[in-house]
Protein backbone atom coordinates (compact mmCIF):
# COMPACT_ATOMS: atom_id res chain seq x y z
CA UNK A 1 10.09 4.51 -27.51
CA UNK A 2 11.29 6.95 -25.14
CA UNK A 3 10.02 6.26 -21.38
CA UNK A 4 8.84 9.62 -19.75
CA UNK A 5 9.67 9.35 -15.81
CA UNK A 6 7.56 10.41 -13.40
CA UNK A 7 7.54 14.19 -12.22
CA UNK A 8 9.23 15.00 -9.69
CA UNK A 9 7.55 18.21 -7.62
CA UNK A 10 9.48 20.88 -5.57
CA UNK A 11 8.21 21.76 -2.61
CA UNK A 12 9.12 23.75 0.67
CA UNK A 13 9.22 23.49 4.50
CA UNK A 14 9.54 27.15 4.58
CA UNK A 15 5.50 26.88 3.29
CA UNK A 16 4.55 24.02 5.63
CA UNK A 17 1.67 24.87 7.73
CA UNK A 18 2.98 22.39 10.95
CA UNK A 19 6.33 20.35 10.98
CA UNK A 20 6.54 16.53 12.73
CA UNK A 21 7.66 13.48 12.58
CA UNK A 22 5.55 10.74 10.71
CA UNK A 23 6.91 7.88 12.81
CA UNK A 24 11.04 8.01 12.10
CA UNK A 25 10.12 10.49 8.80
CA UNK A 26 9.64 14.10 9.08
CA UNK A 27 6.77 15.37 7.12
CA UNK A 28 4.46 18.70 7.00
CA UNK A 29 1.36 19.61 5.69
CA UNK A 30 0.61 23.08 3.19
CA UNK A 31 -1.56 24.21 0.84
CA UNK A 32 -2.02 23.75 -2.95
CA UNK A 33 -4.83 26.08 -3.73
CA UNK A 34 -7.63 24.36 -1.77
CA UNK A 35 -5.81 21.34 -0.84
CA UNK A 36 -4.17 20.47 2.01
CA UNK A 37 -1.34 18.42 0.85
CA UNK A 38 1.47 16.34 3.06
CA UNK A 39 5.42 15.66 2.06
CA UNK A 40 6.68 12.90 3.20
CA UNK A 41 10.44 12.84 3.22
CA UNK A 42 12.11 9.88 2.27
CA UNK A 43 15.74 10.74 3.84
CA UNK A 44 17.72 7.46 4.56
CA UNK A 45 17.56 6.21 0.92
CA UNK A 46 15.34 2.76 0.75
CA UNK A 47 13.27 3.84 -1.58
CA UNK A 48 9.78 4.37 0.07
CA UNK A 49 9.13 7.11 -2.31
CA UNK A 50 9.10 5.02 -5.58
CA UNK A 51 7.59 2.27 -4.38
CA UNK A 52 4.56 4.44 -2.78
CA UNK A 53 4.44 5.58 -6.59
CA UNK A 54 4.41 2.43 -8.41
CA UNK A 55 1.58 0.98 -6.02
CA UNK A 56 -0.10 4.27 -6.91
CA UNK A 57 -0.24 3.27 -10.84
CA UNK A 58 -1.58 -0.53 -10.13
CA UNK A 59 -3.87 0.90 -7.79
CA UNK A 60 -5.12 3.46 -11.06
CA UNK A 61 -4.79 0.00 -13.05
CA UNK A 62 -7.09 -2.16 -10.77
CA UNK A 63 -9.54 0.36 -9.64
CA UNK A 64 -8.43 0.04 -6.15
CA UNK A 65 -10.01 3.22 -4.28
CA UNK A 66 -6.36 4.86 -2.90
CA UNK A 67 -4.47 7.89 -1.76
CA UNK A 68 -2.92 9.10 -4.61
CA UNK A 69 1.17 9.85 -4.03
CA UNK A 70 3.46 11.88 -6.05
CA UNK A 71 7.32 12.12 -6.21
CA UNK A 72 8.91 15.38 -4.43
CA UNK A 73 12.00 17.21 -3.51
CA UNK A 74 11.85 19.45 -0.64
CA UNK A 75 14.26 22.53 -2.26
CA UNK A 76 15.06 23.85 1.20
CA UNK A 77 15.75 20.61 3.48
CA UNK A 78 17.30 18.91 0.56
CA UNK A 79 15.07 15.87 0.93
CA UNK A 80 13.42 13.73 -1.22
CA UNK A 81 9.92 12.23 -0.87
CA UNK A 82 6.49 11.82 -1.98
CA UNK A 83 3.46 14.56 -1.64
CA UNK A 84 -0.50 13.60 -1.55
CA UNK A 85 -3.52 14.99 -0.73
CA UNK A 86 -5.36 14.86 3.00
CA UNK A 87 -7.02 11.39 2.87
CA UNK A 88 -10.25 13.04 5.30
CA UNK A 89 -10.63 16.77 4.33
CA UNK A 90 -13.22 18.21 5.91
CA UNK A 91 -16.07 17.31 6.54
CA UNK A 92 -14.42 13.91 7.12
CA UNK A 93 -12.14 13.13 9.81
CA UNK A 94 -9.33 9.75 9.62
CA UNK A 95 -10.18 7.05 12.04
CA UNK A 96 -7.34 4.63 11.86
CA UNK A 97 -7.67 0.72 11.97
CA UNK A 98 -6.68 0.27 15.59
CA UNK A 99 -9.60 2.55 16.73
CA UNK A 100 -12.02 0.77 14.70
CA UNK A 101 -11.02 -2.15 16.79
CA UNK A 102 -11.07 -0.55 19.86
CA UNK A 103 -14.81 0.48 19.26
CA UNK A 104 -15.51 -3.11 18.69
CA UNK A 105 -13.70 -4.64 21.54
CA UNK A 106 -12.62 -2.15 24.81
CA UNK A 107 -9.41 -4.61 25.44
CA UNK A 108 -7.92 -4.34 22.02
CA UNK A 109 -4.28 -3.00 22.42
CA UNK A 110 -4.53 0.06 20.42
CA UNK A 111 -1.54 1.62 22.11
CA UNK A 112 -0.06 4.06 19.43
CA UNK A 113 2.85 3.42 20.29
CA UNK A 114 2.37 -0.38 19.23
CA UNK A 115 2.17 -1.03 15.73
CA UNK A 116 3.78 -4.28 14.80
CA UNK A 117 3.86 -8.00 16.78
CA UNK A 118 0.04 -6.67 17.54
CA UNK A 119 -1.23 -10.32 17.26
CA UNK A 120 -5.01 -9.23 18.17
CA UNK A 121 -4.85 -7.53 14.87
CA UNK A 122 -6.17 -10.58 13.67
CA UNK A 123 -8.03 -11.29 9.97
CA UNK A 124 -11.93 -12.06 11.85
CA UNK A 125 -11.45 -8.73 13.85
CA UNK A 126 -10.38 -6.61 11.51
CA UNK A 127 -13.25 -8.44 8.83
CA UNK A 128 -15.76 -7.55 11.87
CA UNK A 129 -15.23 -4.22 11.57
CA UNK A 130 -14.48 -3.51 7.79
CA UNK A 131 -18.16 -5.40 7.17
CA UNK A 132 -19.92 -2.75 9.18
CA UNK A 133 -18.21 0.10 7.14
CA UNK A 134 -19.88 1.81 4.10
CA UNK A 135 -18.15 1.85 0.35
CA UNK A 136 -15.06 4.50 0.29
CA UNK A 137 -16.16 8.23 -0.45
CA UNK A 138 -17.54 8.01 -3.91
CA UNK A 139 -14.87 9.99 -5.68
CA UNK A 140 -12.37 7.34 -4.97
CA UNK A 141 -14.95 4.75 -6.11
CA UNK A 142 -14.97 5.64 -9.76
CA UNK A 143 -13.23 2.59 -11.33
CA UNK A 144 -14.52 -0.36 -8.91
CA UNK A 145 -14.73 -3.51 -10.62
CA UNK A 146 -17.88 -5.23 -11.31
CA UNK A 147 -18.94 -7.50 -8.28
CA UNK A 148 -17.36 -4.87 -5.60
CA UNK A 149 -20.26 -3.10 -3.97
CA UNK A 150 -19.28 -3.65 -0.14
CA UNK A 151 -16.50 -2.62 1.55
CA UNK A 152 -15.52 -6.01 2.80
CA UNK A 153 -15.09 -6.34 -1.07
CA UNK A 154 -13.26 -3.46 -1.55
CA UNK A 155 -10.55 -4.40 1.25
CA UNK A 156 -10.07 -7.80 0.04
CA UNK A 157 -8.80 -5.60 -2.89
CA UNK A 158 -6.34 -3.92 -0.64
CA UNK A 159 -4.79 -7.58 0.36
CA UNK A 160 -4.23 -8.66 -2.87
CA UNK A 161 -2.68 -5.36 -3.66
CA UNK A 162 -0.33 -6.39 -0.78
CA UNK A 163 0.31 -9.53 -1.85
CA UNK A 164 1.33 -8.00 -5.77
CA UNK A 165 3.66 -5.55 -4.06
CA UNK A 166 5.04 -7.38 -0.91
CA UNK A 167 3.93 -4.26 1.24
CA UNK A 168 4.37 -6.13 5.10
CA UNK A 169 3.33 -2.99 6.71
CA UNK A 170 -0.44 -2.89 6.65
CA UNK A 171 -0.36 -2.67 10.48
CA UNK A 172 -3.59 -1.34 12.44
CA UNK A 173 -2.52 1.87 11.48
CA UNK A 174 -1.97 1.93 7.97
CA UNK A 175 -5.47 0.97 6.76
CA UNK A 176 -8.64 2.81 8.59
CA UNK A 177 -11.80 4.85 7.80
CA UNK A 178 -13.69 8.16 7.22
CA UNK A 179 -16.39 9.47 9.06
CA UNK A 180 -18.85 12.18 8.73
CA UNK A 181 -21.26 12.62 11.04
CA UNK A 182 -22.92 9.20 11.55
CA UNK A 183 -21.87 7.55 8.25
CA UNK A 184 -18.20 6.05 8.75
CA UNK A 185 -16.60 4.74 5.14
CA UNK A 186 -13.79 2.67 4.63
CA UNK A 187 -10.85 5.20 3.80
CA UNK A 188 -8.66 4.70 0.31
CA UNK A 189 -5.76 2.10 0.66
CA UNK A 190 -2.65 4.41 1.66
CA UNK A 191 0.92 3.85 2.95
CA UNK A 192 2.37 1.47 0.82
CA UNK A 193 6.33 2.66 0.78
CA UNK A 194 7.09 -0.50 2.15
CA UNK A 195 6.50 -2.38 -0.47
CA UNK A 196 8.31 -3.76 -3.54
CA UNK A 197 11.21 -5.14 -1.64
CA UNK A 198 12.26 -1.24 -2.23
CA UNK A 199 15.31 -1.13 0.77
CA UNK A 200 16.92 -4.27 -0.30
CA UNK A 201 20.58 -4.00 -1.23
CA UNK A 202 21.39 -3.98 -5.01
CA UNK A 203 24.20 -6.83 -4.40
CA UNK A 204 21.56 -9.02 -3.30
CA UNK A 205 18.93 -8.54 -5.99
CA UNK A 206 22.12 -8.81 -8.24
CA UNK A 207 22.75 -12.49 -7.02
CA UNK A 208 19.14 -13.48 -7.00
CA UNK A 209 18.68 -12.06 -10.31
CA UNK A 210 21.99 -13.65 -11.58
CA UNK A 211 21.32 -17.11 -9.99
CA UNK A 212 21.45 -19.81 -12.35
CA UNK A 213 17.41 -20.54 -11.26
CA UNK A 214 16.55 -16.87 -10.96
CA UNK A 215 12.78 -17.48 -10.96
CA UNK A 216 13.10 -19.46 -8.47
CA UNK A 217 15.07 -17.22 -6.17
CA UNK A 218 12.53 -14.72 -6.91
CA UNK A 219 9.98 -17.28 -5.63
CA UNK A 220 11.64 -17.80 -2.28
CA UNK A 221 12.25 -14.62 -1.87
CA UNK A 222 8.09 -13.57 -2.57
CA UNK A 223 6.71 -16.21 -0.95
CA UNK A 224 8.71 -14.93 2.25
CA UNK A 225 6.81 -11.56 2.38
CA UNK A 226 4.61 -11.39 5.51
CA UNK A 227 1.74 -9.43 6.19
CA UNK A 228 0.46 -7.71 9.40
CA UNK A 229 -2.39 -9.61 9.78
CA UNK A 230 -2.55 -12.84 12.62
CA UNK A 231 -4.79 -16.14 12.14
CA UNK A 232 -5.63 -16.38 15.37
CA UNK A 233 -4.64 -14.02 18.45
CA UNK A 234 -1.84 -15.54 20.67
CA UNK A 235 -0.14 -16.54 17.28
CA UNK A 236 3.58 -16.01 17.36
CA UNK A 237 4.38 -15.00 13.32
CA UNK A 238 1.60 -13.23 10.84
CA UNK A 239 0.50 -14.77 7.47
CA UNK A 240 2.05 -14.40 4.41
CA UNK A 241 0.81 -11.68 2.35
CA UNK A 242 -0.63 -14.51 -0.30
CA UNK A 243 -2.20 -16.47 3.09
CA UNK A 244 -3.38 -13.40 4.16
CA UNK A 245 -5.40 -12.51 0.80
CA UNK A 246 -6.26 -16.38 0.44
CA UNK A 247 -7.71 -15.71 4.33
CA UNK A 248 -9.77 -13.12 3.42
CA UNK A 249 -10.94 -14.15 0.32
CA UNK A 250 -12.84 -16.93 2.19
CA UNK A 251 -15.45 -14.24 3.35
CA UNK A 252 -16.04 -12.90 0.30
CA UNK A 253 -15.28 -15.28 -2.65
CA UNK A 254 -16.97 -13.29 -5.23
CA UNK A 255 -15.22 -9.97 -4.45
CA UNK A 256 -11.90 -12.33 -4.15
CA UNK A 257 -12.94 -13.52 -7.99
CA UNK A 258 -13.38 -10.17 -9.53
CA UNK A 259 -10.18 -8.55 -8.36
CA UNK A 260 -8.15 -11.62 -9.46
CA UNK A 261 -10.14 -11.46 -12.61
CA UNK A 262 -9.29 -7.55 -12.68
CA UNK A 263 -5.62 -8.33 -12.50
CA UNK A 264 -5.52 -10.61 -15.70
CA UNK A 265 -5.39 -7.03 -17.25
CA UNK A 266 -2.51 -6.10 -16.20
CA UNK A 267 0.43 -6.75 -18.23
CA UNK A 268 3.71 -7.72 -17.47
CA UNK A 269 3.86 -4.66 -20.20
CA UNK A 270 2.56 -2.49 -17.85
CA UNK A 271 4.27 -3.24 -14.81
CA UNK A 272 7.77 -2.97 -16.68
CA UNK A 273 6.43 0.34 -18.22
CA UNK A 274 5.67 1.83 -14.36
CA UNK A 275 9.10 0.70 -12.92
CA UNK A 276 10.69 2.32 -15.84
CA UNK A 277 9.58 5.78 -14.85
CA UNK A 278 11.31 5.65 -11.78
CA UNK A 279 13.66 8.21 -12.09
CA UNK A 280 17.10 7.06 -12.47
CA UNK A 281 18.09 9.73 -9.61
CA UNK A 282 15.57 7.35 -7.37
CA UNK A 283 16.63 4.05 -8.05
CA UNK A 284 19.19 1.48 -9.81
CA UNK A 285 19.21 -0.59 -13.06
CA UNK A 286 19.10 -3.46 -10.96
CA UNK A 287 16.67 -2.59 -8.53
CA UNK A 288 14.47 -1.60 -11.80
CA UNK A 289 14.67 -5.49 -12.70
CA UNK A 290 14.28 -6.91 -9.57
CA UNK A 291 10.95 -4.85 -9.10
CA UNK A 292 9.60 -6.05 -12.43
CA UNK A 293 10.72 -9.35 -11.80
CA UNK A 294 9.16 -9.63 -8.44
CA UNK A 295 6.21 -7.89 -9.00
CA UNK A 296 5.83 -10.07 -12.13
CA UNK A 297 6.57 -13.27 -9.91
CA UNK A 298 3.47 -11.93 -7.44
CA UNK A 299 1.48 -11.43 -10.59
CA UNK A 300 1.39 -15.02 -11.40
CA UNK A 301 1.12 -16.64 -7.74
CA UNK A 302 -2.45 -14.64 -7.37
CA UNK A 303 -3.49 -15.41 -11.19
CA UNK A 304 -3.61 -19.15 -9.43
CA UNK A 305 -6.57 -18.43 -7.06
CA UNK A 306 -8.86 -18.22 -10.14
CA UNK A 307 -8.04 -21.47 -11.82
């Protein structure tokens, strides 16, 4: 059966409405019709841009409420990337994670310029906020499991989505909310580029796939991924992703139970069937099978919480 990649879309700078820099990434926003719409470019070649779309199909798969990112080419800076829509049109306006906690607490370092080795961004503070949030905007709320009702439950989602794909980079900035007047929501899971091990050089997935115990070079390898979020505050080195979910899914069990339970749907099938429709011109052979491999190796680690 022939394997139909993913689109790629063409878009311009010469249309962009503002140019800047998106941390070390240029990006710009335009307009699709009524949309305002962002490219991303993905210039140095780690592969941000398929692995933002693969997390985009398992978040479709699971029901996780996310920003949905296509692949692009921008025709006139010669750069690829990904395109998606504004995550807080308006009415709504973005209100990133590290706000949040500096509403709840007036000494939380929410220096923009600090991102990472943030060790206040802890899992009870960012729990005390997300529990005071309302359910994502409704549209992005279509395909919820049963049990998820909360936003507390909808985050734990988010963790285990970053334990499946290794994304390390769910920093106070990359998760946050959407307010309208009074009523602040938990905003859709987005930024997840650096997942999927996607900027790891193809001679080393080569030896770990070729090792005579390649499963369990895989396993090192997964069980190494660490997320942004500390234990405790003062702590030198964040969880893992998988201690991270198992953290979280203390304060919600149930919500823990029905995304696990969600995940038993997906196929190891399915997730060879996304990573195939990476275009070729995107990524290698091998990186194709150490994605599968890895993300089937995840797959199975989580499937444990629910025995």
């Amino acid at each position: 059966m022939t394997i139909e990649p993913y689109p790629i879309y063409t878009v311009s700078s010469l249309c962009s409405e503002d140019l800047e820099q998106l941390g070390n990434k240029p990006k710009y926003w335009y307009r699709d019709g009524d949309r305002r719409m962002m490219f991303k470019a993905e210039f140095r070649g780690t592969g941000e841009d398929w692995a933002e779309r693969v997390a985009c199909e398992i978040c479709l798969q699971l029901g996780i409420p996310h920003v949905h990112y296509e692949l692009a080419y921008d025709e006139y800076q010669k750069l690829p990337g990904v395109i998606c829509e504004n995550v807080a049109a308006k009415p709504y306006s973005l209100i990133l994670g590290n706000q949040l906690l500096l509403e709840r607490d007036p000494d939380y370092p929410a220096d923009q310029e600090h991102r990472y080795k943030v060790s206040e961004h802890t899992v009870a503070a960012v729990l005390s906020v997300v529990a005071k949030l309302e359910l994502p905007p409704e549209d992005s709320c279509q395909q919820l499991p049963e049990g998820i009702s909360t936003a507390l439950g909808v985050f734990v989602g988010y963790v285990m989505l970053d334990a499946l794909v290794a994304n390390q980079d769910r920093h106070h900035q990359n998760w946050g909310a959407v307010r309208r007047s009074t009523i602040t929501r938990l905003a859709p899971s987005f930024d997840h580029g650096a997942g999927l091990a996607r900027n790891e050089p193809d001679l080393k997935r080569s030896r770990r796939l070729d090792s005579g115990d390649a499963d369990r070079q895989i396993a090192i390898y997964a069980n190494k991924a660490r997320s942004a979020f500390y234990q405790n505050a003062g702590d030198r080195r964040t969880l893992t992703t998988h201690d991270a979910f198992a953290e979280f899914s203390k304060y919600d069990p149930k919500a823990a139970s029905a995304w696990i339970s969600q995940l038993e749907t997906v196929s190891a099938d399915f997730l060879q069937g996304i990573v195939n429709r990476i275009p070729d011109s995107r990524i290698s052979e091998v990186g194709k099978a150490f994605t599968i491999r890895l993300l089937e190796k995840n797959r199975s680690t989580l499937l444990q919480f629910n025995d």
